[in-house]
C-alpha atoms as a PDB file:
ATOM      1  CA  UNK A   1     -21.372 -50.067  38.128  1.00  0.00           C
ATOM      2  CA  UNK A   2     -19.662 -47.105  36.575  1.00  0.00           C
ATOM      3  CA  UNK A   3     -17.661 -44.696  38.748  1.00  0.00           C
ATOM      4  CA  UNK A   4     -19.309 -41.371  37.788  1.00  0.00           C
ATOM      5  CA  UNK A   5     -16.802 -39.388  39.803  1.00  0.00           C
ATOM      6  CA  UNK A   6     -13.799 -40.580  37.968  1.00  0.00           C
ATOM      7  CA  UNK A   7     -14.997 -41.851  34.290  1.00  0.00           C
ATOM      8  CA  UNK A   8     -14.711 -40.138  31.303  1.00  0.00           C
ATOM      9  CA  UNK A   9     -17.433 -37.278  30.749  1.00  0.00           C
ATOM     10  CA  UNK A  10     -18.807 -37.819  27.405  1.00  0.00           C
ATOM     11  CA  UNK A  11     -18.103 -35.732  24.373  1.00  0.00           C
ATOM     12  CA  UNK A  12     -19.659 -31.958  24.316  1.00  0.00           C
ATOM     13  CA  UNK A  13     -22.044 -32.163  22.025  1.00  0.00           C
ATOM     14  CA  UNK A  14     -20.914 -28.787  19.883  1.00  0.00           C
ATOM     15  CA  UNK A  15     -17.592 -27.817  18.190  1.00  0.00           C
ATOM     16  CA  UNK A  16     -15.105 -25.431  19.209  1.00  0.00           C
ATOM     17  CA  UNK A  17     -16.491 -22.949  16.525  1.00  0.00           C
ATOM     18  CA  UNK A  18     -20.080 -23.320  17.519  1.00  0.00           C
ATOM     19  CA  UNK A  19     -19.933 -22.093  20.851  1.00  0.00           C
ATOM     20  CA  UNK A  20     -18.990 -18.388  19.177  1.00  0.00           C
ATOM     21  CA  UNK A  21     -22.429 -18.499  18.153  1.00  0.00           C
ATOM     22  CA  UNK A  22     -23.029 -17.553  21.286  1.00  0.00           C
ATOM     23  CA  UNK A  23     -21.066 -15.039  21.708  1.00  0.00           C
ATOM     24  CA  UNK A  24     -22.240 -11.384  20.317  1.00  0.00           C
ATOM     25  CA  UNK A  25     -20.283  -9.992  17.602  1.00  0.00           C
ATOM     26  CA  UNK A  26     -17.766  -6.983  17.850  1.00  0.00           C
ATOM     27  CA  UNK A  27     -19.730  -3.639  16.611  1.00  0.00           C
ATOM     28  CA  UNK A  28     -18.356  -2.990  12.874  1.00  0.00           C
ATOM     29  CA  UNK A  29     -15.580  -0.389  12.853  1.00  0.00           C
ATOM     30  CA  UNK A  30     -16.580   2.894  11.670  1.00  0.00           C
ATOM     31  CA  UNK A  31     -16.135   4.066   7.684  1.00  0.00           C
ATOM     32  CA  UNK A  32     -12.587   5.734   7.302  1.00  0.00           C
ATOM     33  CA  UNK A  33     -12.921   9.744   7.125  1.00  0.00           C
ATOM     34  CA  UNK A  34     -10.754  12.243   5.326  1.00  0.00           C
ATOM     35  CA  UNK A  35      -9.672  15.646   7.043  1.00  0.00           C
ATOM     36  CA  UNK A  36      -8.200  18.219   4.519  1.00  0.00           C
ATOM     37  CA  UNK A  37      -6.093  21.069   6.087  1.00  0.00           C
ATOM     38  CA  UNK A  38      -7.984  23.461   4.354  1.00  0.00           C
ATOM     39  CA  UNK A  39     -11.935  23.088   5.480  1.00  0.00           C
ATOM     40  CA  UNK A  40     -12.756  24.876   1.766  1.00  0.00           C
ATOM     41  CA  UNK A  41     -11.038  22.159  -0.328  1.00  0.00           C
ATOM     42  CA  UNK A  42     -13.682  20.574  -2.687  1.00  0.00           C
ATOM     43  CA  UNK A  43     -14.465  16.996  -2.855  1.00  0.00           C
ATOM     44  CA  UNK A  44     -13.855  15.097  -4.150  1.00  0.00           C
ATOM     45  CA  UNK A  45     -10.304  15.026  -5.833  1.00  0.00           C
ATOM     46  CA  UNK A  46      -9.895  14.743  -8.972  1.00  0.00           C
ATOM     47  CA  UNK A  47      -6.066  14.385  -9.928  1.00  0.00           C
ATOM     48  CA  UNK A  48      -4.605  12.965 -13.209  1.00  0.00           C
ATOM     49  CA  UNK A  49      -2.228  10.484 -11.360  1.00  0.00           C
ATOM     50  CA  UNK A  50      -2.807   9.404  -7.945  1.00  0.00           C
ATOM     51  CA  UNK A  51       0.041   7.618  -6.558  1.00  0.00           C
ATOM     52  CA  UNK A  52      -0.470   5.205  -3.606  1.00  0.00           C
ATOM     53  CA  UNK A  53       3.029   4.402  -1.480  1.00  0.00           C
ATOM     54  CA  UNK A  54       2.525   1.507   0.576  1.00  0.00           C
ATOM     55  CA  UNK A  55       5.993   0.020   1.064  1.00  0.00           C
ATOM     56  CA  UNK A  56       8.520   1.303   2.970  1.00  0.00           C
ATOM     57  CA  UNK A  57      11.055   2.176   0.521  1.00  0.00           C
ATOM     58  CA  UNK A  58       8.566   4.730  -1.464  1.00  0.00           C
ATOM     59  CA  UNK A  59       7.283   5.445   2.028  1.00  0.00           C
ATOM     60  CA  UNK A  60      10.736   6.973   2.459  1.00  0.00           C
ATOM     61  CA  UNK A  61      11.356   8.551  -0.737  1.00  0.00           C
ATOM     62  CA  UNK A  62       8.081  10.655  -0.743  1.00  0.00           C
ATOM     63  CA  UNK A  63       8.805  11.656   2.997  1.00  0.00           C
ATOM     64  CA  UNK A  64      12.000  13.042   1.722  1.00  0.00           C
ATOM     65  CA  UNK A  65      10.247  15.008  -1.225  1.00  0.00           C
ATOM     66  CA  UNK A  66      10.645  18.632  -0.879  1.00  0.00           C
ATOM     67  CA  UNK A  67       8.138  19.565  -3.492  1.00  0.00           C
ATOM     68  CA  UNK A  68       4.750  18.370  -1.923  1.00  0.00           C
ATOM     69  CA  UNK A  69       2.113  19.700  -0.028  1.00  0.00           C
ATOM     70  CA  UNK A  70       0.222  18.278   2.883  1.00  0.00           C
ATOM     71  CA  UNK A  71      -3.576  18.586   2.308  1.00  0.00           C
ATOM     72  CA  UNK A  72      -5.294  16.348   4.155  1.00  0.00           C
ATOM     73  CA  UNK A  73      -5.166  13.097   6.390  1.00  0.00           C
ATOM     74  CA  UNK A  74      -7.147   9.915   5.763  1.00  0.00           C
ATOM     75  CA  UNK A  75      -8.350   9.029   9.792  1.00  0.00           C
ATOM     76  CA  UNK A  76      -8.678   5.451  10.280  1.00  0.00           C
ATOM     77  CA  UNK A  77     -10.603   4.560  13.382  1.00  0.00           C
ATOM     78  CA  UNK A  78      -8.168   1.456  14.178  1.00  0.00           C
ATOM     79  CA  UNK A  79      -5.284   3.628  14.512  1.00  0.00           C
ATOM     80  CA  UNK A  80      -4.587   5.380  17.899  1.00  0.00           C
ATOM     81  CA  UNK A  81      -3.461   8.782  17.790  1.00  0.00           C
ATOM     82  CA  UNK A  82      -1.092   8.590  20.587  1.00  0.00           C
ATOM     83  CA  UNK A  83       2.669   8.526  19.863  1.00  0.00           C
ATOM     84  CA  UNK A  84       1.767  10.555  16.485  1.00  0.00           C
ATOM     85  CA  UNK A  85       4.008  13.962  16.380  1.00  0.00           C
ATOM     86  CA  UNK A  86       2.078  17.097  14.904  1.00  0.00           C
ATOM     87  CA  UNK A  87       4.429  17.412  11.874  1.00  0.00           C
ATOM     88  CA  UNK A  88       4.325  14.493   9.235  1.00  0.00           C
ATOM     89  CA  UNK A  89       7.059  11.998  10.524  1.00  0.00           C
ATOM     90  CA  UNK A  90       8.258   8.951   9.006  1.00  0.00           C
ATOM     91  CA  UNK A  91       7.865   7.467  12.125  1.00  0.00           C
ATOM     92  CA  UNK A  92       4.256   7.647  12.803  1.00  0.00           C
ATOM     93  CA  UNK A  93       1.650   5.144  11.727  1.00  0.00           C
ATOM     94  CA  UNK A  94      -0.753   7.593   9.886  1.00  0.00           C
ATOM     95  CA  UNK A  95      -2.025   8.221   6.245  1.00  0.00           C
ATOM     96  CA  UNK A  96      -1.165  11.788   4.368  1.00  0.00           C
ATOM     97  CA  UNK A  97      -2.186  12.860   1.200  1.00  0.00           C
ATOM     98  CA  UNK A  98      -0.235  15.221  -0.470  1.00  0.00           C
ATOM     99  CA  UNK A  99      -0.366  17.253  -3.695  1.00  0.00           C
ATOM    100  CA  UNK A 100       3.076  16.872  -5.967  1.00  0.00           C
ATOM    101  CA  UNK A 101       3.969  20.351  -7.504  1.00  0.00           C
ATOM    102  CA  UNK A 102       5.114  19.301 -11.007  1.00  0.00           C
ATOM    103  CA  UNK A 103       4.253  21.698 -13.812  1.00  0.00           C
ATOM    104  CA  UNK A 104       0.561  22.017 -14.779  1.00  0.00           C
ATOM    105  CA  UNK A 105       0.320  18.076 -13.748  1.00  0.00           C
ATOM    106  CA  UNK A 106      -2.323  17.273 -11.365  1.00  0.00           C
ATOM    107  CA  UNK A 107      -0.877  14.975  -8.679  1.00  0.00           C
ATOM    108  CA  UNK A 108      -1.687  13.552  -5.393  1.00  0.00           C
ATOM    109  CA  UNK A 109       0.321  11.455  -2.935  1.00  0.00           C
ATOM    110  CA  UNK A 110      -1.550   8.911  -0.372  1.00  0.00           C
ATOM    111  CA  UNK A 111       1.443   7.579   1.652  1.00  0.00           C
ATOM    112  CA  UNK A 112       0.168   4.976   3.501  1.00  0.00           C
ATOM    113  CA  UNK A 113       2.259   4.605   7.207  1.00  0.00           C
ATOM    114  CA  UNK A 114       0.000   2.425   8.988  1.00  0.00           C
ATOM    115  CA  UNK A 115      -0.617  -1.024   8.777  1.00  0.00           C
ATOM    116  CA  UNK A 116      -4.306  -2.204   7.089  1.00  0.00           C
ATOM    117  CA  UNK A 117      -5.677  -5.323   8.495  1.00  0.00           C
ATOM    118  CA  UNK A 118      -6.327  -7.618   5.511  1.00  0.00           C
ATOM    119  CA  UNK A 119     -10.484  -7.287   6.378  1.00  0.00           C
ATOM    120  CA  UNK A 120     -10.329  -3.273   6.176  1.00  0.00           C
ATOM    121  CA  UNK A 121      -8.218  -3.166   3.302  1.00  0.00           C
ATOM    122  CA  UNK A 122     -11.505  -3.511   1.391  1.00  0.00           C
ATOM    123  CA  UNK A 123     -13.399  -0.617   2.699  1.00  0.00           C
ATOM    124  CA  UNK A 124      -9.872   1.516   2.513  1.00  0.00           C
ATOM    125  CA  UNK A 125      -9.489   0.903  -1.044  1.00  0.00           C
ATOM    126  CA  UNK A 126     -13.062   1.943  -1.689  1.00  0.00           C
ATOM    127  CA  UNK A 127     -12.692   5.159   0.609  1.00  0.00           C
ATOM    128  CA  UNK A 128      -9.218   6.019  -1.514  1.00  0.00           C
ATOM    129  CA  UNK A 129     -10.079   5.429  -4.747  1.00  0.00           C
ATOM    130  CA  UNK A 130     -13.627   6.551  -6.866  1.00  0.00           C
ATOM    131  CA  UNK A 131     -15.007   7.978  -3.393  1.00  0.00           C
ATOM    132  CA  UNK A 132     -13.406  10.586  -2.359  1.00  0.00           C
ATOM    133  CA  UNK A 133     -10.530  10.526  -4.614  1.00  0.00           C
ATOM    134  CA  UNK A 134     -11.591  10.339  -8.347  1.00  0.00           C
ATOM    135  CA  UNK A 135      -8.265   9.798 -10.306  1.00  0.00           C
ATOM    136  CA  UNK A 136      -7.791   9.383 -14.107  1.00  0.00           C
ATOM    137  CA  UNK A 137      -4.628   6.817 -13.485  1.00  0.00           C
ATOM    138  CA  UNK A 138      -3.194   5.194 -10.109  1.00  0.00           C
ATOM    139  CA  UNK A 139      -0.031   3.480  -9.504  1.00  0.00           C
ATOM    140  CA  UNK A 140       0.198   1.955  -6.692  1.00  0.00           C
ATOM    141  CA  UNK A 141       4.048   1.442  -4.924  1.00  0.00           C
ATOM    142  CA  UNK A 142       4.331  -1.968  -2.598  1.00  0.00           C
ATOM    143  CA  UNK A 143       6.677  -4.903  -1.940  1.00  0.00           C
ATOM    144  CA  UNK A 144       7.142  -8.103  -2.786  1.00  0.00           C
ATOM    145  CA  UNK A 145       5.887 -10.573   0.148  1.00  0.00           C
ATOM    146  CA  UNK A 146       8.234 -13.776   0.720  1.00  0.00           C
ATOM    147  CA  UNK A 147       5.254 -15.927   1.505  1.00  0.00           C
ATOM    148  CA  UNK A 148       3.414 -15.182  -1.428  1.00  0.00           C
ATOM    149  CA  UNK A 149       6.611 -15.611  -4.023  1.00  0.00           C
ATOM    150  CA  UNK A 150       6.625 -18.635  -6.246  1.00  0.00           C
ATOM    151  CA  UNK A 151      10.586 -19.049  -6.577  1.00  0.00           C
ATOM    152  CA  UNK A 152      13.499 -17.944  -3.918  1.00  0.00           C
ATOM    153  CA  UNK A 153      14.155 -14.980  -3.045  1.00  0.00           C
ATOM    154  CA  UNK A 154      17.422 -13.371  -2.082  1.00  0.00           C
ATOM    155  CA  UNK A 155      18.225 -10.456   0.304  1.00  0.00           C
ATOM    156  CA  UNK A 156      21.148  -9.278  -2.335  1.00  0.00           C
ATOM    157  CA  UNK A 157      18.905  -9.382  -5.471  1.00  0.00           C
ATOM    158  CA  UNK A 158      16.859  -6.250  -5.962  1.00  0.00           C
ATOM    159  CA  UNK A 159      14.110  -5.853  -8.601  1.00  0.00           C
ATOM    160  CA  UNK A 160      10.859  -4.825  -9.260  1.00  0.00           C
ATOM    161  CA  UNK A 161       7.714  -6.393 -11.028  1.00  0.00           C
ATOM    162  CA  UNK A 162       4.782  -4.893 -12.116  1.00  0.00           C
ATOM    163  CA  UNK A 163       0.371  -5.628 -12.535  1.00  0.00           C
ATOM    164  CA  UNK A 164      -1.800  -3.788 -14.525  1.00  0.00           C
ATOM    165  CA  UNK A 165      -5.701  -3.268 -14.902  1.00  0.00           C
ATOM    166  CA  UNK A 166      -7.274  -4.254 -18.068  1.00  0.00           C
ATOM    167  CA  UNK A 167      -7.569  -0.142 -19.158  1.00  0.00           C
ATOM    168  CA  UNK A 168      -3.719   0.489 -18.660  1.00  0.00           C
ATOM    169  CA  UNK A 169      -2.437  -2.624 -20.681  1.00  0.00           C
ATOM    170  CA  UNK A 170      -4.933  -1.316 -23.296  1.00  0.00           C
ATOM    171  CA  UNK A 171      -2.948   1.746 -22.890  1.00  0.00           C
ATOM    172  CA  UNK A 172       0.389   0.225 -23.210  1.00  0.00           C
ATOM    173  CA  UNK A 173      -1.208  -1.384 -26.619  1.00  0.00           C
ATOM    174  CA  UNK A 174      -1.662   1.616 -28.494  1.00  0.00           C
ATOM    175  CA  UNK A 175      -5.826   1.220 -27.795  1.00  0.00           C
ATOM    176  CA  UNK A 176      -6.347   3.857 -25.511  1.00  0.00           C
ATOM    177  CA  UNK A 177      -6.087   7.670 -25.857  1.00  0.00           C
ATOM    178  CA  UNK A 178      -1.714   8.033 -24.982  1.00  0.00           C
ATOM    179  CA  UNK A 179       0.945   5.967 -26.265  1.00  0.00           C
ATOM    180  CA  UNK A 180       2.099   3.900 -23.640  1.00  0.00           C
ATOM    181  CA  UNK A 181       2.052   2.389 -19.981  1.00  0.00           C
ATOM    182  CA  UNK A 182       3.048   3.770 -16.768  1.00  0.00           C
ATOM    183  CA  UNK A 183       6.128   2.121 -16.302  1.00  0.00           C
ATOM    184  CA  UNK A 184       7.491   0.465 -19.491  1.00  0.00           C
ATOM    185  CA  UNK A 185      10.283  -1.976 -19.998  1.00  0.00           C
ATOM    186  CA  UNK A 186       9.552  -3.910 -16.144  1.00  0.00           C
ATOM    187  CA  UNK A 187       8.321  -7.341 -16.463  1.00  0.00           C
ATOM    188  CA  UNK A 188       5.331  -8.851 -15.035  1.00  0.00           C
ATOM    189  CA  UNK A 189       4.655 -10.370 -11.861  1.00  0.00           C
ATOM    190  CA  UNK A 190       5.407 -13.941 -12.476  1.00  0.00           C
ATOM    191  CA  UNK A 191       2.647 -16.333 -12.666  1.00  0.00           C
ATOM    192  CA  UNK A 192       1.741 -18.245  -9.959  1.00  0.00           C
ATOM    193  CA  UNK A 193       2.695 -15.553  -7.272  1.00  0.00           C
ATOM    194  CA  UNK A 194       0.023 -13.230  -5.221  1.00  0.00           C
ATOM    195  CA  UNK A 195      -0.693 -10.033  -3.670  1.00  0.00           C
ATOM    196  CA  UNK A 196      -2.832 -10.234  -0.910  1.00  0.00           C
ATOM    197  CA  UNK A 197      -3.299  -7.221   1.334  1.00  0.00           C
ATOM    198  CA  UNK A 198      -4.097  -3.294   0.909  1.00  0.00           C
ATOM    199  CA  UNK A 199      -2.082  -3.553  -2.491  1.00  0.00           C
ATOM    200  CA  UNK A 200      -4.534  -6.234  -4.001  1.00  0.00           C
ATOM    201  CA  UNK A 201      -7.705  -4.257  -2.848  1.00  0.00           C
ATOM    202  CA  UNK A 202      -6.138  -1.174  -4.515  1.00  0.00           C
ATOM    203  CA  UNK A 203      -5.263  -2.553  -7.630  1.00  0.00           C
ATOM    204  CA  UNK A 204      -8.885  -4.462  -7.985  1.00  0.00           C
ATOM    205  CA  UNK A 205     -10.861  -1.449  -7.349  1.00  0.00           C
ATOM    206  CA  UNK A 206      -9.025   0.198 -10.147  1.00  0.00           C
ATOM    207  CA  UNK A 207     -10.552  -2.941 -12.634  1.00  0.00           C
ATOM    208  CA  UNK A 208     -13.707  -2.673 -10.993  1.00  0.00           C
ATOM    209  CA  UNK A 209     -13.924   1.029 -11.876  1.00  0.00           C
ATOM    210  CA  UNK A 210     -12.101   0.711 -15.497  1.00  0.00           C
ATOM    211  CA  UNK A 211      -9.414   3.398 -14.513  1.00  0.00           C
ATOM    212  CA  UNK A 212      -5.725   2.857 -15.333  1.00  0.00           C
ATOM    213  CA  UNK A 213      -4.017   0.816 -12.785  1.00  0.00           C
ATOM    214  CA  UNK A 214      -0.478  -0.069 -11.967  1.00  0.00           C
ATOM    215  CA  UNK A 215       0.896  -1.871  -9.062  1.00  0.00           C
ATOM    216  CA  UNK A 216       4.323  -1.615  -8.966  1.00  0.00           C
ATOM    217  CA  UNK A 217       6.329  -4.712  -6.422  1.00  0.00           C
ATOM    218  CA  UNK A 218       9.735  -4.421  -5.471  1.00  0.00           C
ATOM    219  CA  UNK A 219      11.806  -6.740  -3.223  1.00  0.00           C
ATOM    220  CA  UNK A 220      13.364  -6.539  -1.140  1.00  0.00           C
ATOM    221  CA  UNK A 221      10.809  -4.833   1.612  1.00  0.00           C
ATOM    222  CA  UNK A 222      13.928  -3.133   2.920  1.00  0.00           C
ATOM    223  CA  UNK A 223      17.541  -1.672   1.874  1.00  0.00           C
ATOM    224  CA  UNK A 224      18.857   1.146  -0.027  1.00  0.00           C
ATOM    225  CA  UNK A 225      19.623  -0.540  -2.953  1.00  0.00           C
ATOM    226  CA  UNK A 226      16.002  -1.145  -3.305  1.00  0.00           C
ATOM    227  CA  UNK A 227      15.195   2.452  -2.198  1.00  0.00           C
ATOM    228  CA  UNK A 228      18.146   3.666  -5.553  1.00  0.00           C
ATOM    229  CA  UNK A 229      15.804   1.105  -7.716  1.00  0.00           C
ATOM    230  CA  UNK A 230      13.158   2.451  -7.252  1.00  0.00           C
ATOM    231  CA  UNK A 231      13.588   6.119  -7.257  1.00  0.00           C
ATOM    232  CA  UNK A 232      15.188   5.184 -10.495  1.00  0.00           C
ATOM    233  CA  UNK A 233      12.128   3.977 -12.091  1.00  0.00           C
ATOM    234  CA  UNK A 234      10.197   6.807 -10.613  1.00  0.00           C
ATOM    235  CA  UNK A 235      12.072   9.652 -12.438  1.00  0.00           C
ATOM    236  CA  UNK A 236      12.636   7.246 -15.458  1.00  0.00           C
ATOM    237  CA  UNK A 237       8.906   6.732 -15.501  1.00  0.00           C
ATOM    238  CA  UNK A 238       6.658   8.476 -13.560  1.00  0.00           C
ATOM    239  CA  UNK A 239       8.482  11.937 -12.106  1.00  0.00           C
ATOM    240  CA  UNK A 240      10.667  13.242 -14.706  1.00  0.00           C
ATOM    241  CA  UNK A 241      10.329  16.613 -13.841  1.00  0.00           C
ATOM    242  CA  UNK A 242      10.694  15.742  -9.647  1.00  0.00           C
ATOM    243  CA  UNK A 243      14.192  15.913  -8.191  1.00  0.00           C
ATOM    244  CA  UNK A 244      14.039  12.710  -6.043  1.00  0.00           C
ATOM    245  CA  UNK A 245      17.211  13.022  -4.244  1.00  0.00           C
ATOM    246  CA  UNK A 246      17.362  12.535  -0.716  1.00  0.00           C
ATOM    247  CA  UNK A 247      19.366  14.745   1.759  1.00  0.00           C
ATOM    248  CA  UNK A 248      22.519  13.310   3.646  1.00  0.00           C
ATOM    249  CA  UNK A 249      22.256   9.753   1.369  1.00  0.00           C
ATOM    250  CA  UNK A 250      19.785   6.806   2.050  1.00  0.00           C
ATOM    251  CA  UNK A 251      22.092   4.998   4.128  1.00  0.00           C
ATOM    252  CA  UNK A 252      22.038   5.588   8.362  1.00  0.00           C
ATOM    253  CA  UNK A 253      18.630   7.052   8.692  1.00  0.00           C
ATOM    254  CA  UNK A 254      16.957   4.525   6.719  1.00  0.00           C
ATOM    255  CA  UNK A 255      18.648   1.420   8.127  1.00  0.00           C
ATOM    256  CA  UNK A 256      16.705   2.669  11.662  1.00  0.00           C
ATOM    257  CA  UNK A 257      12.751   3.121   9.878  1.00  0.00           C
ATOM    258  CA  UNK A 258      11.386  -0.505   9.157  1.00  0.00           C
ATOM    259  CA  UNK A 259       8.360  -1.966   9.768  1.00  0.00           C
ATOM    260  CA  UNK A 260       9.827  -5.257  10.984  1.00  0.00           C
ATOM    261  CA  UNK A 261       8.486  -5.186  14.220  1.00  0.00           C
ATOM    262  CA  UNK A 262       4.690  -4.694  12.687  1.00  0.00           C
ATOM    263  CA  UNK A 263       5.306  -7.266   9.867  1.00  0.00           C
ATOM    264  CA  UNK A 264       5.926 -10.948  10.423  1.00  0.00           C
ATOM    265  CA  UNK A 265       9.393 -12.537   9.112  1.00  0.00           C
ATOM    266  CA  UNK A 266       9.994 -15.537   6.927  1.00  0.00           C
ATOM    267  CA  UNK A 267      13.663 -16.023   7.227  1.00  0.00           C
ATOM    268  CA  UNK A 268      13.513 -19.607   5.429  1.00  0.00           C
ATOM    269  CA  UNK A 269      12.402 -18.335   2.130  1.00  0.00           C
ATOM    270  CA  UNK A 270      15.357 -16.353   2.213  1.00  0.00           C
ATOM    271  CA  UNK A 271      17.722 -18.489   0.844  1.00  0.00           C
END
């Protein structure tokens, strides 16, 4: 006769998974929600470049941008407010947009301090881009993700790769209405790597909507070489008419903002 205190209980009969059926499902975050400083600005915008940073070095160069304006903040409801200071700070995990004073040139700045779970990034990108921001071109600033890089990547190399929507290779064809791409003379991302993330959602609404995309990658995520690169290619390419220098040299200050603590490492790709 079997020993019913001590045998084996028999298998349960459901899976691991199947008992969160039973569980009731977290109440959907609400939509993002744009506040403009001024209560009178019309919606929505309608600039001729919007640019998008989401990495850390163009984080830093906009913040150090003496020609913008703040207009408006883009409120996401899975952001806490506390910590935040009442003046835009490099240091706070919020989202600005700003207009770019260069010449008659319509542009606006998103510059994107707070980390977007990879199941909003979705809804963000919608919010951003052909909702309440209408733009005739984006480019979109982010870096290059070790995980997601077919090859090896070193922390002394510094470069940048680029995507483009279907409308802004057109462009750089000599099919569309100008005479070239955004940025011209960077190579493409190479084949076989991805972009996951707010980046990837940015770049596919812009195909989805047939505006003229660019998503420009640089590695590595951190560094002021990479921060020189890059402000490079932005008055090469994008800013001419911008003065992009940065007070006091990239150097102490930047070494102490990085999102490393947010952002998970893979130290053996680094080789």
């Amino acid at each position: 006769m079997e020993d019913v205190l001590t045998e084996l209980p028999p298998p349960s009969r459901f899976f691991e998974e199947d008992l969160n059926n039973f569980t009731a499902p977290s109440p959907p975050l609400p939509s993002p929600s744009l506040i403009f400083s001024n209560p009178k600005h019309d919606e929505p915008l309608r600039p001729s470049l919007l640019i998008i940073a989401v990495s850390s070095p163009s984080i830093h160069i906009f913040h150090h941008l003496s020609s913008k304006t703040l207009i408006g903040s883009v409120i996401l409801p899975e952001i806490p407010f506390s910590g935040s200071s009442t003046e835009p700070s490099i240091g706070d995990k919020s989202c600005n947009i700003y207009t770019l004073n260069v010449a008659d040139d319509s542009i606006i700045l998103v510059s994107v301090q707070c980390p977007i779970a990879a199941e909003r990034s979705h809804i963000v990108a919608k919010f951003l881009i052909a909702d309440q921001i209408i733009p005739e071109r984006v480019l979109i600033l982010d870096s290059i993700q070790s995980r997601n890089f077919r090859g090896k990547l070193s922390p002394d190399e510094t470069f940048v790769f680029k995507l483009e929507t279907s409308s802004e290779k057109r462009e750089g064809l000599g099919e569309g209405n100008g005479s070239s791409s955004l940025l011209k003379g960077i190579d493409y991302f190479p084949s076989g790597s991805l972009v996951d993330g707010l980046a990837a959602a940015l770049l596919g609404r812009c195909q989805m909507k047939n505006i003229k995309g660019t998503l420009c990658l640089s590695w590595p995520e951190f560094g002021g070489p990479v921060v020189s690169l890059l402000k490079s290619i932005l008055h090469k390419s994008v800013l001419p008419g911008l003065d992009l220098s940065i007070n006091g040299g990239i150097g102490d200050e930047y070494s102490r903002f990085s999102w490393t603590k947010d952002r998970p490492v893979y130290s053996e790709f680094y080789t």
